[in-house]
N, C-alpha and C. Protein backbone atom coordinates (compact mmCIF):
# COMPACT_ATOMS: atom_id res chain seq x y z
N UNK A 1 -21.87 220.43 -144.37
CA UNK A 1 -23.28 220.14 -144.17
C UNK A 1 -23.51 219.78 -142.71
N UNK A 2 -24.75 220.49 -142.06
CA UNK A 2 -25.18 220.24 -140.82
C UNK A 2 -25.51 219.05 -140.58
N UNK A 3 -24.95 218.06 -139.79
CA UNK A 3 -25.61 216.92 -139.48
C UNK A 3 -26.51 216.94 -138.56
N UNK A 4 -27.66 215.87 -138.01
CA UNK A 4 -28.80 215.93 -137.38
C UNK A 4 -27.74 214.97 -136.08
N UNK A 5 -28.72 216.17 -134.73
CA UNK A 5 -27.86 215.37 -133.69
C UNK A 5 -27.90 213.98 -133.44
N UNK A 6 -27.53 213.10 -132.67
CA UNK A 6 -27.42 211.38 -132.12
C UNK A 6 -28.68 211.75 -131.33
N UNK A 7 -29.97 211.43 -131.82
CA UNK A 7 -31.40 211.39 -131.10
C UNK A 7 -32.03 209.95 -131.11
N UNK A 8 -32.67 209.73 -129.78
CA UNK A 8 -33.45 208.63 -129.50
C UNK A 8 -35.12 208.74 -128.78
N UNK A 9 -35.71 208.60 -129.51
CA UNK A 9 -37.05 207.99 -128.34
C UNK A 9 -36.77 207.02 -128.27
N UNK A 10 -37.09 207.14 -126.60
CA UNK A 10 -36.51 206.36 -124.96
C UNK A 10 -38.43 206.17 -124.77
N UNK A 11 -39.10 204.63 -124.92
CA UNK A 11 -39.33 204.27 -124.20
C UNK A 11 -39.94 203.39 -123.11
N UNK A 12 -40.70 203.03 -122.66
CA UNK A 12 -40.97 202.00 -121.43
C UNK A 12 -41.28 201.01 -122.24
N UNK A 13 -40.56 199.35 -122.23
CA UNK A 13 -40.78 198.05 -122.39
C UNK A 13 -42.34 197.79 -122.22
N UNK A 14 -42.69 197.72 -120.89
CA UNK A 14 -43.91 197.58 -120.52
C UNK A 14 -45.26 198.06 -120.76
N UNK A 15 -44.79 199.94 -120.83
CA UNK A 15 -45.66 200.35 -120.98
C UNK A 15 -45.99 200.06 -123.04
N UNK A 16 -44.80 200.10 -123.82
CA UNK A 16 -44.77 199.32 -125.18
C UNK A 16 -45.57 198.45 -125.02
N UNK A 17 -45.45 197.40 -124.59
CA UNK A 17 -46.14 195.78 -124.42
C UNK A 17 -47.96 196.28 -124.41
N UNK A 18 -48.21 197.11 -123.32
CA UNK A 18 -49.43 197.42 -122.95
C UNK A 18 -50.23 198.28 -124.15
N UNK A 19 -49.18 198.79 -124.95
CA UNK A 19 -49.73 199.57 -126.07
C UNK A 19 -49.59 200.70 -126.25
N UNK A 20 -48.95 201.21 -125.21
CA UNK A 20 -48.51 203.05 -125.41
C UNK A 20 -47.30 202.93 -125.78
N UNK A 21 -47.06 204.43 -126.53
CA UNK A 21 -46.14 205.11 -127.55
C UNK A 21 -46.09 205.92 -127.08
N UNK A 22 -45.96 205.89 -125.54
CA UNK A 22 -45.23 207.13 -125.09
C UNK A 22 -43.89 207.34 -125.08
N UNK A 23 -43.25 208.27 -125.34
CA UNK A 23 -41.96 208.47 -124.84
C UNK A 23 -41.54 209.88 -124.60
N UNK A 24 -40.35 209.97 -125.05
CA UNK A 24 -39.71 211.71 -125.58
C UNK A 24 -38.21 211.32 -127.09
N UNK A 25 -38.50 212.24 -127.47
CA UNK A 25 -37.18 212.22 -128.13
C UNK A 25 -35.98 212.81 -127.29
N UNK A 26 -35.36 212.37 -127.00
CA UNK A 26 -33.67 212.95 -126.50
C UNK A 26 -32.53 213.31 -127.20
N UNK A 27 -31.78 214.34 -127.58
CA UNK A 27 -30.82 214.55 -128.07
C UNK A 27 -29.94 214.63 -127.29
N UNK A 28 -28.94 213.39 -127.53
CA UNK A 28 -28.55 212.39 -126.44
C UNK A 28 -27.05 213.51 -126.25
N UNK A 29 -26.33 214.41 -127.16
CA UNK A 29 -25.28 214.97 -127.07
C UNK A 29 -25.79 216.23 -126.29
N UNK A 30 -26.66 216.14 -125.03
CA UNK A 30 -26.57 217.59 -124.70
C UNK A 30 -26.43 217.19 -123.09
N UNK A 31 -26.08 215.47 -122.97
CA UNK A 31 -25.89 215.19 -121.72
C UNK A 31 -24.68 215.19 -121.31
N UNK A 32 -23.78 214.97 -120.39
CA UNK A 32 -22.44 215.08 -120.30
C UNK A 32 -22.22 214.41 -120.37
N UNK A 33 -22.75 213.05 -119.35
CA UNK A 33 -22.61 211.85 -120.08
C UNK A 33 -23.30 210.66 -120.31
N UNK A 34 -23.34 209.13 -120.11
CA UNK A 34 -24.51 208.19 -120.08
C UNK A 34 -25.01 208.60 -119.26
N UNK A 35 -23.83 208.20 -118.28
CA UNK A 35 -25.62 207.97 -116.52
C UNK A 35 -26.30 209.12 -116.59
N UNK A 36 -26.27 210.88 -117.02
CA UNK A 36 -26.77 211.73 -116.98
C UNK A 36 -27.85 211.21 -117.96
N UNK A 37 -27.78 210.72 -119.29
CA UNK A 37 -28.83 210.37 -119.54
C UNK A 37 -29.93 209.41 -119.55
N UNK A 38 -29.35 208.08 -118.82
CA UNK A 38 -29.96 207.61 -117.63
C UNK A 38 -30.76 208.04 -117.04
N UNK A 39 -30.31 208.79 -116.12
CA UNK A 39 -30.86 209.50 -115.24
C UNK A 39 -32.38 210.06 -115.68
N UNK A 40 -32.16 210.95 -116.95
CA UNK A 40 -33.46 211.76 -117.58
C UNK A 40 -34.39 210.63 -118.29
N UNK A 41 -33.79 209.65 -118.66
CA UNK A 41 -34.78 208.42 -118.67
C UNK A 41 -35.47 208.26 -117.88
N UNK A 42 -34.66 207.72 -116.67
CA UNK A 42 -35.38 207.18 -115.28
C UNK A 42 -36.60 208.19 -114.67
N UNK A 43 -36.35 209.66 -115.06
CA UNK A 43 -36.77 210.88 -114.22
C UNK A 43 -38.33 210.67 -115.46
N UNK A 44 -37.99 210.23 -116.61
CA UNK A 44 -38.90 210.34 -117.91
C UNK A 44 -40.38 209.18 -116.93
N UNK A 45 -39.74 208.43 -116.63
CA UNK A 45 -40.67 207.02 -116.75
C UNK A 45 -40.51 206.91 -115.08
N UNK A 46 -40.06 207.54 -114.20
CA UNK A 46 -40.92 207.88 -113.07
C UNK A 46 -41.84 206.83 -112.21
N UNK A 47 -43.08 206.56 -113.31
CA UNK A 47 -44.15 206.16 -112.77
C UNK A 47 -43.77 204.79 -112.48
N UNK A 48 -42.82 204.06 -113.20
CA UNK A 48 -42.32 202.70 -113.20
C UNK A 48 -41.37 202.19 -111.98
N UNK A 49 -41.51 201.32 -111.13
CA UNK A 49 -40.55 200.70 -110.21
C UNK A 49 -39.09 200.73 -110.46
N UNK A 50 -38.82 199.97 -111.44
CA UNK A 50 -38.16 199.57 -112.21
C UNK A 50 -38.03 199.78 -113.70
N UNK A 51 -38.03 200.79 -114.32
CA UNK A 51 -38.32 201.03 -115.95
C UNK A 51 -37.33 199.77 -116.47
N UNK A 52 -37.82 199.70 -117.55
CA UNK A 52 -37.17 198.36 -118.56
C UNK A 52 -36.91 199.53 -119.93
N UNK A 53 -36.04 200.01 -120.11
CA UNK A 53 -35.78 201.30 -121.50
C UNK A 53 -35.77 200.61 -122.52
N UNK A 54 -36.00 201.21 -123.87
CA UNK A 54 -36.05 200.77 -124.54
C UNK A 54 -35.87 202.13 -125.66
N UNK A 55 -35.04 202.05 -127.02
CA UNK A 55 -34.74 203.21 -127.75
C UNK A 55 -35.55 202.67 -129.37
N UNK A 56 -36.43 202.98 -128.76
CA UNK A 56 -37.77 202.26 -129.80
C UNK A 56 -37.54 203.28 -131.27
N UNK A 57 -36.75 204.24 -131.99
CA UNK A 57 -36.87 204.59 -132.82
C UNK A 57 -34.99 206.11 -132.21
N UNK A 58 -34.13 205.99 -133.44
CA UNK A 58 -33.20 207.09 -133.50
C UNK A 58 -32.67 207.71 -134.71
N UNK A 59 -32.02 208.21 -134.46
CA UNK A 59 -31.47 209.56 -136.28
C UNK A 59 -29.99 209.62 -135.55
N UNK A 60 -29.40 209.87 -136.73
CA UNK A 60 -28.28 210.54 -136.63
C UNK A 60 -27.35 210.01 -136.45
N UNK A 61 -27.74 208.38 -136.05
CA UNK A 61 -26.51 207.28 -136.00
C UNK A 61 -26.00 206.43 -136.99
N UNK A 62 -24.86 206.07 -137.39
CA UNK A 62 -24.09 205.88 -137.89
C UNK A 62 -24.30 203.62 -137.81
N UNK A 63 -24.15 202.98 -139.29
CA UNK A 63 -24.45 201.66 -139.05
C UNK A 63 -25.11 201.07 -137.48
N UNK A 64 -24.47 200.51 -137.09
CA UNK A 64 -25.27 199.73 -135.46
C UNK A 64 -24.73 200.16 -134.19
N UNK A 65 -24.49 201.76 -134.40
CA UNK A 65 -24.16 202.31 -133.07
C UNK A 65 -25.36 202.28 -132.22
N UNK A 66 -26.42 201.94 -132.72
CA UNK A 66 -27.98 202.50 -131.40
C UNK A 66 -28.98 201.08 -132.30
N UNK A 67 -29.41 200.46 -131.28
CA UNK A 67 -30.52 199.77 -131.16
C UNK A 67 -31.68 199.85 -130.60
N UNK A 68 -32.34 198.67 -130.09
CA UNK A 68 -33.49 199.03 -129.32
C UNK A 68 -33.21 198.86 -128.08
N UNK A 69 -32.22 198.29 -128.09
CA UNK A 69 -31.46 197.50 -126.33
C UNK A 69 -29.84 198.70 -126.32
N UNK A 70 -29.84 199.14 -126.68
CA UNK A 70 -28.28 199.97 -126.65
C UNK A 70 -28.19 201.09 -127.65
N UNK A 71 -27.40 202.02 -127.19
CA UNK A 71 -26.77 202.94 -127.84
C UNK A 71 -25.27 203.28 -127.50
N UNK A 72 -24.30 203.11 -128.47
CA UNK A 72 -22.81 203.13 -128.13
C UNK A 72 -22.65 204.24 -127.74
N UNK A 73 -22.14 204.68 -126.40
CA UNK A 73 -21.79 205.91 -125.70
C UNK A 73 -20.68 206.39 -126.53
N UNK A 74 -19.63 205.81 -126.45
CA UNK A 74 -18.48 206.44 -127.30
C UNK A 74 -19.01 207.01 -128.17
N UNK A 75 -19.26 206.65 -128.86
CA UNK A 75 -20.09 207.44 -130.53
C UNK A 75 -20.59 208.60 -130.06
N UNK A 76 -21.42 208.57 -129.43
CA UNK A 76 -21.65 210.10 -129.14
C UNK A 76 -21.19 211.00 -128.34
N UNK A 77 -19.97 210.15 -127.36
CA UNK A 77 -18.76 211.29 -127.35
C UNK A 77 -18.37 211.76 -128.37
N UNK A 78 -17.89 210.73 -129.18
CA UNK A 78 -16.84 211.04 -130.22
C UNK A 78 -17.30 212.06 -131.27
N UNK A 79 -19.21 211.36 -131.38
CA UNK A 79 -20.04 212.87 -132.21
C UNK A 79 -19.74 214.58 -131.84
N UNK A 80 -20.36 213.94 -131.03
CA UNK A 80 -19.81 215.64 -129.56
C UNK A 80 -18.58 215.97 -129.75
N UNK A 81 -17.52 215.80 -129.90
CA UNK A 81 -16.42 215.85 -130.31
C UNK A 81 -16.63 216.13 -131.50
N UNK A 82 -16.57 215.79 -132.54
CA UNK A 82 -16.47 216.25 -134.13
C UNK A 82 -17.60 217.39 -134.51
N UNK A 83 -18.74 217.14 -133.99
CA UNK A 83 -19.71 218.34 -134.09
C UNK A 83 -19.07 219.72 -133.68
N UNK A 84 -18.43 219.52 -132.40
CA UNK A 84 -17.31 220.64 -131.56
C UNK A 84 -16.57 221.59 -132.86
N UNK A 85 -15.92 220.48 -133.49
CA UNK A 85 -14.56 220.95 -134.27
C UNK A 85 -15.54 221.13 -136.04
N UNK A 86 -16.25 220.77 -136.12
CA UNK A 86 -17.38 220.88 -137.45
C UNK A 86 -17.22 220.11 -138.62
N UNK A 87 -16.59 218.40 -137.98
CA UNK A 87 -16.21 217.56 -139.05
C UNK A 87 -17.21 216.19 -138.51
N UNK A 88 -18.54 216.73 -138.16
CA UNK A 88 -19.39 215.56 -137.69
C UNK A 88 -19.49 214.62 -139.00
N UNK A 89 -20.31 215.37 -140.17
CA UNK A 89 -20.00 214.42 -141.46
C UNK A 89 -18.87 213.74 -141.78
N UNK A 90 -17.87 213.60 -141.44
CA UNK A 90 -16.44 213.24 -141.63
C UNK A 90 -16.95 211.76 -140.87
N UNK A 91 -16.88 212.11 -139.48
CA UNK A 91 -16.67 211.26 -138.10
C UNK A 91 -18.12 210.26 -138.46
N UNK A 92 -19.20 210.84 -138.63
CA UNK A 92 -20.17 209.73 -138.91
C UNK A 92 -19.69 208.51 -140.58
N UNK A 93 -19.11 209.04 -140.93
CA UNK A 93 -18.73 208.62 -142.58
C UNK A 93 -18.35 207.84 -142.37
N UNK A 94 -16.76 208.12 -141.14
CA UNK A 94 -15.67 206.83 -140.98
C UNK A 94 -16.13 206.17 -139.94
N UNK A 95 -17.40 206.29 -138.99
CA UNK A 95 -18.17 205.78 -137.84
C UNK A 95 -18.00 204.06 -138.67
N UNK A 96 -19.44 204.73 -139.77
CA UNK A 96 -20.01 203.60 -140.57
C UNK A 96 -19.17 202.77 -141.46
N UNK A 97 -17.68 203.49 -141.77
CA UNK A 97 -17.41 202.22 -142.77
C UNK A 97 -16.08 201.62 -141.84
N UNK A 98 -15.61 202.17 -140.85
CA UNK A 98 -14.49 201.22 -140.12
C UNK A 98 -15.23 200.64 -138.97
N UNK A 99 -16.59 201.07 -137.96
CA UNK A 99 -17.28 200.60 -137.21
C UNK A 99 -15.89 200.66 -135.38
N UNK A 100 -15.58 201.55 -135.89
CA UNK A 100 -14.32 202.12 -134.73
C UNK A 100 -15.31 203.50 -134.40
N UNK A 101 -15.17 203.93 -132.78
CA UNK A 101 -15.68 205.51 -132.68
C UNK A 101 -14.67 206.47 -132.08
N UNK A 102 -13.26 205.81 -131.86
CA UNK A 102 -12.52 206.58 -130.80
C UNK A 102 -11.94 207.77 -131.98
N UNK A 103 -12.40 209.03 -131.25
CA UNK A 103 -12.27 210.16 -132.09
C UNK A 103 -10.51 210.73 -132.73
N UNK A 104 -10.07 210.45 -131.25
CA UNK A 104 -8.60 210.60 -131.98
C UNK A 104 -8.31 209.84 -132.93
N UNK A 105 -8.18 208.63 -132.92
CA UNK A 105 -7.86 207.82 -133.93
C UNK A 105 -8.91 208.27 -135.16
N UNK A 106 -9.83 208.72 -135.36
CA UNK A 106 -10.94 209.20 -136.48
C UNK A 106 -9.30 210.82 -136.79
N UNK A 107 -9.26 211.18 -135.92
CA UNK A 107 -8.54 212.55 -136.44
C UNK A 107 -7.16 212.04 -137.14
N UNK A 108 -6.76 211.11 -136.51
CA UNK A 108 -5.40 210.66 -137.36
C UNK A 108 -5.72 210.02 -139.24
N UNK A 109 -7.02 209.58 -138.89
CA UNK A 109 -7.24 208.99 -140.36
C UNK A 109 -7.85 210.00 -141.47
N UNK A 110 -8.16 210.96 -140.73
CA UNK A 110 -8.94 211.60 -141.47
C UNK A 110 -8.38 213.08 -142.41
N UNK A 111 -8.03 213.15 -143.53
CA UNK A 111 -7.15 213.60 -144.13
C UNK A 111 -8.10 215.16 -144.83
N UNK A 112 -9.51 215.33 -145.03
CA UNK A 112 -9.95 216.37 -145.49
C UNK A 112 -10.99 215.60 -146.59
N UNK A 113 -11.35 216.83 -147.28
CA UNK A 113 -11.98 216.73 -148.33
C UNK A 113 -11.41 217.09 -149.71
N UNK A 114 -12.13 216.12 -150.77
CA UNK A 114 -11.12 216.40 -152.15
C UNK A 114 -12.96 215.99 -153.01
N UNK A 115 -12.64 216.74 -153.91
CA UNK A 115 -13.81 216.32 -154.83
C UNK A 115 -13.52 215.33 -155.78
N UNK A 116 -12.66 214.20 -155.67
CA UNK A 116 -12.54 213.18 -156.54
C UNK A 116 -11.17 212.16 -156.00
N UNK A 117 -10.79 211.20 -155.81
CA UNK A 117 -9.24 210.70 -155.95
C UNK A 117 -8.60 211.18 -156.47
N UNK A 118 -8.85 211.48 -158.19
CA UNK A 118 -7.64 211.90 -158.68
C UNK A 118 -6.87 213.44 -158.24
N UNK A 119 -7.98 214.42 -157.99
CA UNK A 119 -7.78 215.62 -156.96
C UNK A 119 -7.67 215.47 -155.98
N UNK A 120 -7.34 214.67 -155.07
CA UNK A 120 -6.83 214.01 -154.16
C UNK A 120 -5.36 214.20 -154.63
N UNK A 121 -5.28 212.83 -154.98
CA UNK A 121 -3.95 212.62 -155.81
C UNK A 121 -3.08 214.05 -156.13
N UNK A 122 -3.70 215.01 -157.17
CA UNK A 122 -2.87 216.28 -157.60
C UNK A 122 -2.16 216.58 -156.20
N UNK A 123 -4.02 217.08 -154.98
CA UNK A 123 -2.94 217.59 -154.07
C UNK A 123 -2.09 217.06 -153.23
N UNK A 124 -1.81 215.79 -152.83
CA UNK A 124 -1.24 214.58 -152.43
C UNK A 124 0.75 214.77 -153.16
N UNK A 125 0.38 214.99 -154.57
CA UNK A 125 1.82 215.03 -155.09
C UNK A 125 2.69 216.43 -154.63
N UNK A 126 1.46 217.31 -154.93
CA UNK A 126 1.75 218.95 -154.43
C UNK A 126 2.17 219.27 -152.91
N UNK A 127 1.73 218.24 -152.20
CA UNK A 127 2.12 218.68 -150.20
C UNK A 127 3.65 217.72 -149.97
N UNK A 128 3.54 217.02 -150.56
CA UNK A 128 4.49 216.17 -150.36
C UNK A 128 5.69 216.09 -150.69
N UNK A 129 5.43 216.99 -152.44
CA UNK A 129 6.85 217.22 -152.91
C UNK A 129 7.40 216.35 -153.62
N UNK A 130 6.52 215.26 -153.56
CA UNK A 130 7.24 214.05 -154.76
C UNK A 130 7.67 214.13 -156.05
N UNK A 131 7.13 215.49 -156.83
CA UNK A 131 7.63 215.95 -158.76
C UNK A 131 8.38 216.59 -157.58
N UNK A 132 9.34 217.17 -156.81
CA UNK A 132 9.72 218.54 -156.45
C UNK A 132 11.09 218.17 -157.58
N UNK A 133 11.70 217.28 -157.50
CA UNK A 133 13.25 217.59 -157.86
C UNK A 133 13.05 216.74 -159.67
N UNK A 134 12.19 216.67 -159.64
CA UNK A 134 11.60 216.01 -161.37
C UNK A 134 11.98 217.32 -162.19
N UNK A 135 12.15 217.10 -163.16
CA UNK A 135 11.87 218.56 -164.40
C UNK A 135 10.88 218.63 -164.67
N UNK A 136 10.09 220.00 -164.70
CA UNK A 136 8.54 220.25 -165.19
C UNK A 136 8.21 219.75 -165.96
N UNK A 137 8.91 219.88 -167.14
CA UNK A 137 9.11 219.54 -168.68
C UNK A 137 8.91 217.78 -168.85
N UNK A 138 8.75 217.04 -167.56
CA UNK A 138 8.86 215.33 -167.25
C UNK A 138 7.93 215.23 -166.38
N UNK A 139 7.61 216.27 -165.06
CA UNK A 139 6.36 215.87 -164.56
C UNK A 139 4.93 216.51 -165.29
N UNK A 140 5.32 216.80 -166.54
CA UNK A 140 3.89 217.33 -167.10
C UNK A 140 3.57 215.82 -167.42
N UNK A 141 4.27 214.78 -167.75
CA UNK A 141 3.70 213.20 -168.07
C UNK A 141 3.13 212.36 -166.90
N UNK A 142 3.08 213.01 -165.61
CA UNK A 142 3.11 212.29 -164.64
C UNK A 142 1.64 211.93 -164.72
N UNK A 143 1.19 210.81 -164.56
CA UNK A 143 -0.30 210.26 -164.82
C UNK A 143 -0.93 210.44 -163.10
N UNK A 144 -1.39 211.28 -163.21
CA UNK A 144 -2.38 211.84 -161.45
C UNK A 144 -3.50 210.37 -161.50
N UNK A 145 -4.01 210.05 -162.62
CA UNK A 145 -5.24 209.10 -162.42
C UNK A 145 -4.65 207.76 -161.86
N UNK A 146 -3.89 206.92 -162.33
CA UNK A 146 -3.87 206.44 -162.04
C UNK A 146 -2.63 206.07 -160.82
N UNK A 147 -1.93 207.46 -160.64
CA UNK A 147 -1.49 207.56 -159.16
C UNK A 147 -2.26 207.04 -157.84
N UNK A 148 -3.49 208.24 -158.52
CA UNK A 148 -4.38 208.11 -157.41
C UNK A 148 -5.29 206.36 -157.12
N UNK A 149 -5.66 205.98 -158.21
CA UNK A 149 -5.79 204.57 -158.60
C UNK A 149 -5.68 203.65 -157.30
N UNK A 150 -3.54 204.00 -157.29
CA UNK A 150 -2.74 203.60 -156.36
C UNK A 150 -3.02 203.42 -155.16
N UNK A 151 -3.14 205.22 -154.91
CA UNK A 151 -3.16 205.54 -153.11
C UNK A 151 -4.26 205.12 -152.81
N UNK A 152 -5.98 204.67 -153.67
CA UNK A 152 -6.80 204.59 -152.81
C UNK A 152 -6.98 203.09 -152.90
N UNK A 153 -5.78 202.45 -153.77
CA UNK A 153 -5.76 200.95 -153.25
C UNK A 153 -5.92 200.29 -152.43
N UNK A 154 -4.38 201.02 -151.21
CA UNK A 154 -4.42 200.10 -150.23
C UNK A 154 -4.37 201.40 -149.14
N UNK A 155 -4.23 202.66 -149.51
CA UNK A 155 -3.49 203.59 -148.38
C UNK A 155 -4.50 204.40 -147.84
N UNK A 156 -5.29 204.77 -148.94
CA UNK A 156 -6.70 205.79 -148.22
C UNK A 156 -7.66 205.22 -148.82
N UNK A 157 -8.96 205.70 -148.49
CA UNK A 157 -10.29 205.21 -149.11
C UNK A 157 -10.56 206.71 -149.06
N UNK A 158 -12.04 206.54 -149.88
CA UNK A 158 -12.62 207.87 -150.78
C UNK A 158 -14.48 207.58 -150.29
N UNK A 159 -14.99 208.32 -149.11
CA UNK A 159 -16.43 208.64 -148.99
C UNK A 159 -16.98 209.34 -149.43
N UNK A 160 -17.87 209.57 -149.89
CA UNK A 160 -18.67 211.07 -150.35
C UNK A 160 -18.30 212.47 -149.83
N UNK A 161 -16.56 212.37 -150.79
CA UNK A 161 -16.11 213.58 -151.05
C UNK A 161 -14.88 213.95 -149.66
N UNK A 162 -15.02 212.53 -149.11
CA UNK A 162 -13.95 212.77 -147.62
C UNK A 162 -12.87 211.76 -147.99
N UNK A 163 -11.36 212.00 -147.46
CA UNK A 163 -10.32 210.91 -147.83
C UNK A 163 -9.94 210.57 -146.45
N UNK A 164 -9.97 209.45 -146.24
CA UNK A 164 -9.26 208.63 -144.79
C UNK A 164 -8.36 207.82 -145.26
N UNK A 165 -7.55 208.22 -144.53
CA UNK A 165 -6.23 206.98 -144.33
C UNK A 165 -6.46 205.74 -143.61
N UNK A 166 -6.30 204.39 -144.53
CA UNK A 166 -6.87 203.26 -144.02
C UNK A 166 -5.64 202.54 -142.71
């Protein structure tokens, strides 16, 4: 599933205070990096000495990566990054429930998609090889449910349909 990019309307404190709702929306992953989007702030609000920014309304972010006073840059490297490779839903998933954005470490935890734990689990026993030297005839008893039970105890967790290694 397509996720919606890391977007913010950016804008003026002051001109807020005074009563305008001006701004722009920015889709903040098409800058290279902050100060570039800085920059298109500053270039936005122009008319101001000194602009005072402000990210008065955003999408696409993940628990308290973006406020009205901040937006976590990393994160939307790290978006930009997973959008790249087409596991943005993944990377926003584990954004929000470990509140970590550094993408490598998101790639080490991040194990795929399974439509349940316990299918998890099946393919978990199957890559690994753990029935390999069992007799068929003994791993047909092998209980997958509450294997899986196990692994998402303490070892992985289970998001809407994504498995991370905790």
């Amino acid at each position: 599933m397509r996720q919606k990019a890391a977007s913010s309307l950016t804008l003026q404190q002051c001109q807020y205070n005074c009563g305008s709702i001006a701004g722009r929306w920015f889709d903040l992953t098409t800058f290279d990096d902050e100060r570039d989007f800085f920059a298109a702030c500053r270039a936005l609000h122009q008319d101001e000495a000194d602009p005072e920014l402000m990210f008065q309304d955003y999408e696409g972010f993940p628990g308290n990566m973006a406020s009205e006073c901040h937006i976590n840059w990393a994160w939307v490297e790290g978006f930009r990054r997973a959008r790249d490779e087409g596991c943005e839903e993944a990377y926003r998933l584990w954004v929000d429930d470990t509140g970590e954005t550094d993408f490598d470490t998101f790639r080490d935890a991040w194990w795929g998609e399974a439509d349940s734990e316990e299918a998890f689990a099946v393919e978990f026993v199957s890559d690994t090889g753990l029935l390999a030297d069992v007799p068929e005839t003994v791993a047909l008893y092998f209980d997958y449910e509450a294997y899986a039970r196990d692994l998402f105890l303490d070892s992985f967790t289970f998001i809407d349909g994504h498995v991370f290694r905790r």
